[in-house]
C-alpha atoms as a PDB file:
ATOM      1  CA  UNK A   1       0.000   0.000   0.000  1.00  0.00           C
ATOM      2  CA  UNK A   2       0.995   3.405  -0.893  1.00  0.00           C
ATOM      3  CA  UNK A   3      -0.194   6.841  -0.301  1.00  0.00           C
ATOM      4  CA  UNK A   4       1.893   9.716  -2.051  1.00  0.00           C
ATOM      5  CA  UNK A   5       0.241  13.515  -1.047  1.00  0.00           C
ATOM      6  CA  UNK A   6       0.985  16.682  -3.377  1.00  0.00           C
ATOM      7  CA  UNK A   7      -0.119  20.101  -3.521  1.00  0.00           C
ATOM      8  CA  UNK A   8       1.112  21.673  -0.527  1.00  0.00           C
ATOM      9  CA  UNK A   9       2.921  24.805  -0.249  1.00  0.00           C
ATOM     10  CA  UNK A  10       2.917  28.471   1.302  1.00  0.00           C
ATOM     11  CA  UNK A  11      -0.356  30.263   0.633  1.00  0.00           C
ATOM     12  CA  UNK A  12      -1.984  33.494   1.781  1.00  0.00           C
ATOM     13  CA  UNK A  13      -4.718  34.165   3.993  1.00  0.00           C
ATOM     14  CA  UNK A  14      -8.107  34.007   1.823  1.00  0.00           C
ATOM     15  CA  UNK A  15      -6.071  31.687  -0.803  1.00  0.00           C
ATOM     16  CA  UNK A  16      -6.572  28.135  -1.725  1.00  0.00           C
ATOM     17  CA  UNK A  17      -4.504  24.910  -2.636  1.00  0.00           C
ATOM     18  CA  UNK A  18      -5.570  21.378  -4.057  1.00  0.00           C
ATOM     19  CA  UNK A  19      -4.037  18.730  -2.310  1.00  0.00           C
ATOM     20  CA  UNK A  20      -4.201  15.337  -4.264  1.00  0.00           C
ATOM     21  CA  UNK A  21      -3.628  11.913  -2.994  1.00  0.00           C
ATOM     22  CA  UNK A  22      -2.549   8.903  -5.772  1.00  0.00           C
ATOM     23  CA  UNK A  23      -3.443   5.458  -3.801  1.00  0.00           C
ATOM     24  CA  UNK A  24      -1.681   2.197  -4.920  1.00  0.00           C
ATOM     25  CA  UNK A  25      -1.489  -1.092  -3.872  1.00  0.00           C
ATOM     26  CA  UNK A  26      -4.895  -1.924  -3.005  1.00  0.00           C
ATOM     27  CA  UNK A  27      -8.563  -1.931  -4.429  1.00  0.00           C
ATOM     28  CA  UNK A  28      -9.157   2.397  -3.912  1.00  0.00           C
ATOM     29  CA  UNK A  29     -12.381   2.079  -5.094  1.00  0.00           C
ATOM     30  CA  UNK A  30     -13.856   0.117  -2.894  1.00  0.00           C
ATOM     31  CA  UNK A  31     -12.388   2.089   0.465  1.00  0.00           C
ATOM     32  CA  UNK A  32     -13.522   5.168   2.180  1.00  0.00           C
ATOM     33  CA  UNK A  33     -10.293   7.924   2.163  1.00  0.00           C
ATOM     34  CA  UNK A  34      -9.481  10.422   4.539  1.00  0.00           C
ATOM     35  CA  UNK A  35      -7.944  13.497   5.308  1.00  0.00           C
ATOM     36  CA  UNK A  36      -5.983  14.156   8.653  1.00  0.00           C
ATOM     37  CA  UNK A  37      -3.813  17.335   9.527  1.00  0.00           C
ATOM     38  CA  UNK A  38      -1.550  17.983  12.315  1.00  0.00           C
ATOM     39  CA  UNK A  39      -0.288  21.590  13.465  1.00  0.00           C
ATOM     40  CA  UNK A  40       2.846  21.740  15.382  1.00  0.00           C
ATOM     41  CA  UNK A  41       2.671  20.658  19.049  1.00  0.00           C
ATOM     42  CA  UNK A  42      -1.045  19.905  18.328  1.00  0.00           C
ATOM     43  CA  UNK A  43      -2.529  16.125  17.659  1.00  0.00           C
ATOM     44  CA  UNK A  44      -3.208  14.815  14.622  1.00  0.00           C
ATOM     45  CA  UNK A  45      -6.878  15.526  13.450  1.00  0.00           C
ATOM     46  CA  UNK A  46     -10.035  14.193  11.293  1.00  0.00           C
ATOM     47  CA  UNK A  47     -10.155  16.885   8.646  1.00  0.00           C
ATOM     48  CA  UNK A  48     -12.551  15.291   5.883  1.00  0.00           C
ATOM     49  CA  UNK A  49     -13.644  11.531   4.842  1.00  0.00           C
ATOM     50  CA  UNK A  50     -15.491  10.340   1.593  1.00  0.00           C
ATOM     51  CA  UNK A  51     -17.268   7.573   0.955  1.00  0.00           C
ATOM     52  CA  UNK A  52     -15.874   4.495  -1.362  1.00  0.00           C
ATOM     53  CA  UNK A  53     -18.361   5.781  -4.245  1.00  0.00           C
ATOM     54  CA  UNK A  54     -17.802   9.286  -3.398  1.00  0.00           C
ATOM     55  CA  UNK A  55     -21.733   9.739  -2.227  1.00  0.00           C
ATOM     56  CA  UNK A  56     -20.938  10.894   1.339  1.00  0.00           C
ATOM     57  CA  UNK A  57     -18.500  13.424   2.176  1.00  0.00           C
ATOM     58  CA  UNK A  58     -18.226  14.661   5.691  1.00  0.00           C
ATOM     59  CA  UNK A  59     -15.603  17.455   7.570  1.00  0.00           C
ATOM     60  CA  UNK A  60     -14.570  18.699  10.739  1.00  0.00           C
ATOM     61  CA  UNK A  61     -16.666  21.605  12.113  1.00  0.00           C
ATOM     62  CA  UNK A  62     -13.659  23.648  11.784  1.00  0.00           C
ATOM     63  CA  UNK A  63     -13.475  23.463   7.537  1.00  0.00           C
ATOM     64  CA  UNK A  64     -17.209  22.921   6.835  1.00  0.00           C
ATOM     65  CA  UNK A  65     -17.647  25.373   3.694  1.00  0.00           C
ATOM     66  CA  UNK A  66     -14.461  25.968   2.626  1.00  0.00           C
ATOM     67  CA  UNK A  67     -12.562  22.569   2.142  1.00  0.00           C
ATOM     68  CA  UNK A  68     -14.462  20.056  -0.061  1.00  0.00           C
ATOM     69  CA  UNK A  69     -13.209  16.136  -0.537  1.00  0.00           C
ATOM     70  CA  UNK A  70     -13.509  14.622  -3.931  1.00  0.00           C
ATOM     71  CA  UNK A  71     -11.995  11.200  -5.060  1.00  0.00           C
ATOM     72  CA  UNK A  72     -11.610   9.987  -9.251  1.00  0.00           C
ATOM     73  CA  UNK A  73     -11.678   6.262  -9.395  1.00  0.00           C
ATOM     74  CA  UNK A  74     -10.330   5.905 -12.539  1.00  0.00           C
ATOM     75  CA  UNK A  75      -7.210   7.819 -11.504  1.00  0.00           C
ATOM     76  CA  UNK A  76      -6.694   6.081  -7.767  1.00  0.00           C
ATOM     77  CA  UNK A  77      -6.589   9.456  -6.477  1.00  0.00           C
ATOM     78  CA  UNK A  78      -8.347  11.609  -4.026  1.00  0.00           C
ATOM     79  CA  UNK A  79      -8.227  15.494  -3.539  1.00  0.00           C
ATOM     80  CA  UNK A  80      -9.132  18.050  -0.918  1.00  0.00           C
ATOM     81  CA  UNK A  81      -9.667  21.391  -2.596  1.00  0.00           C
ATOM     82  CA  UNK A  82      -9.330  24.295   0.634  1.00  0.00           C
ATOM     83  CA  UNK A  83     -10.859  28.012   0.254  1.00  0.00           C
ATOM     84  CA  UNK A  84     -10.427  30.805   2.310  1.00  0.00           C
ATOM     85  CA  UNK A  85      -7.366  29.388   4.084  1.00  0.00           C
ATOM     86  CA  UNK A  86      -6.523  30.903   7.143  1.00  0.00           C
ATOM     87  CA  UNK A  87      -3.723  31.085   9.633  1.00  0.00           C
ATOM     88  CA  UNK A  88      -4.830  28.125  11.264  1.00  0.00           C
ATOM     89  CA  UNK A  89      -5.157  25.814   8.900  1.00  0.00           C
ATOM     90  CA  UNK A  90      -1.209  25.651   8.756  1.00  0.00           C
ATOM     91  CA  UNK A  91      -0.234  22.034   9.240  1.00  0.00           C
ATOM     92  CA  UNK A  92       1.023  18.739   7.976  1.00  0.00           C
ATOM     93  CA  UNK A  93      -1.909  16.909   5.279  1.00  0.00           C
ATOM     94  CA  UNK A  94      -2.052  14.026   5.657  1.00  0.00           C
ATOM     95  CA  UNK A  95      -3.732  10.776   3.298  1.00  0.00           C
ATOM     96  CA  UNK A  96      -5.159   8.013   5.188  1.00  0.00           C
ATOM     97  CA  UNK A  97      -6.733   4.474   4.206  1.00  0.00           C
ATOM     98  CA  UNK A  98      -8.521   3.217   6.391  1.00  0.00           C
ATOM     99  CA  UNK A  99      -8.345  -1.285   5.234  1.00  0.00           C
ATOM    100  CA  UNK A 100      -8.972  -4.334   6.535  1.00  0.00           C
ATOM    101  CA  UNK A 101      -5.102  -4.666   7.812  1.00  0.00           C
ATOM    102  CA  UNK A 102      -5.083  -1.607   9.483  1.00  0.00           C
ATOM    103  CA  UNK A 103      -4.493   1.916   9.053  1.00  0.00           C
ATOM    104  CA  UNK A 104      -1.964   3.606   6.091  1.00  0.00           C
ATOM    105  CA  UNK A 105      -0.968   7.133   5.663  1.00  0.00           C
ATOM    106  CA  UNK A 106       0.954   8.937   3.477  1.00  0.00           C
ATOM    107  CA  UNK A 107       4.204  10.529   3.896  1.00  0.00           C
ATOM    108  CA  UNK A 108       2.443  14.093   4.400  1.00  0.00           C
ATOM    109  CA  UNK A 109       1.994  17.368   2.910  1.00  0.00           C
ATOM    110  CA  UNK A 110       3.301  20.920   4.262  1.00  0.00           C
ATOM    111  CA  UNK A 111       1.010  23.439   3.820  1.00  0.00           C
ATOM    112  CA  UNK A 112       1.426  27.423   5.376  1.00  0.00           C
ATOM    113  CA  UNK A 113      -0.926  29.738   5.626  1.00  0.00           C
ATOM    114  CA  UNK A 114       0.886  33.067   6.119  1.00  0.00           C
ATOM    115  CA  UNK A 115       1.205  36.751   4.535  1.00  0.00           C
END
């Protein structure tokens, strides 16, 4: 299994970044994917999850309305698009799999909110 994050970077306040995910090793389409993040000195958190089919999406209180979670099949690959990024949302992105032998993550993605 392996989970390889892109997109992250240094962004302003008010900007937005697409983070993708590109799954391998297993059968993507029939798993739910998620998104953690962890901030420096902070625990890792839930940020969004979507559904195997893509049908139900659901988010941390803290994004609802500005982050959405999307997955393409066809391309093993899922995506969290964030809006209106803000200070806090610095932190570590992380791709998870949640599978039948346990949890997998990938290696992370840096992204800094910041003017």
């Amino acid at each position: 299994v392996q989970l390889v994050e892109s997109g992250g970077g240094l962004v302003q306040p008010g900007g937005s970044l697409r983070l993708s995910c590109v799954a391998s090793g297993f059968t993507f389409s029939r798993y739910g994917m998620s998104w953690y993040r962890q901030a420096p000195g902070k625990e890792r958190e839930s940020v969004a999850h979507i559904t195997p089919a893509g049908g139900r999406t659901n988010y941390a209180d803290s994004v609802k309305g500005r982050f959405t979670i999307s997955r393409d099949n066809a391309k093993n690959t899922v995506y969290l698009q964030m809006n209106s990024l803000k200070p806090e949302d610095t932190a570590v992105y992380y791709c998870n799999a949640r599978l039948v032998a346990g949890d997998y993550w990938g290696q992370g993605t840096q992204v800094t909110v910041s003017s």
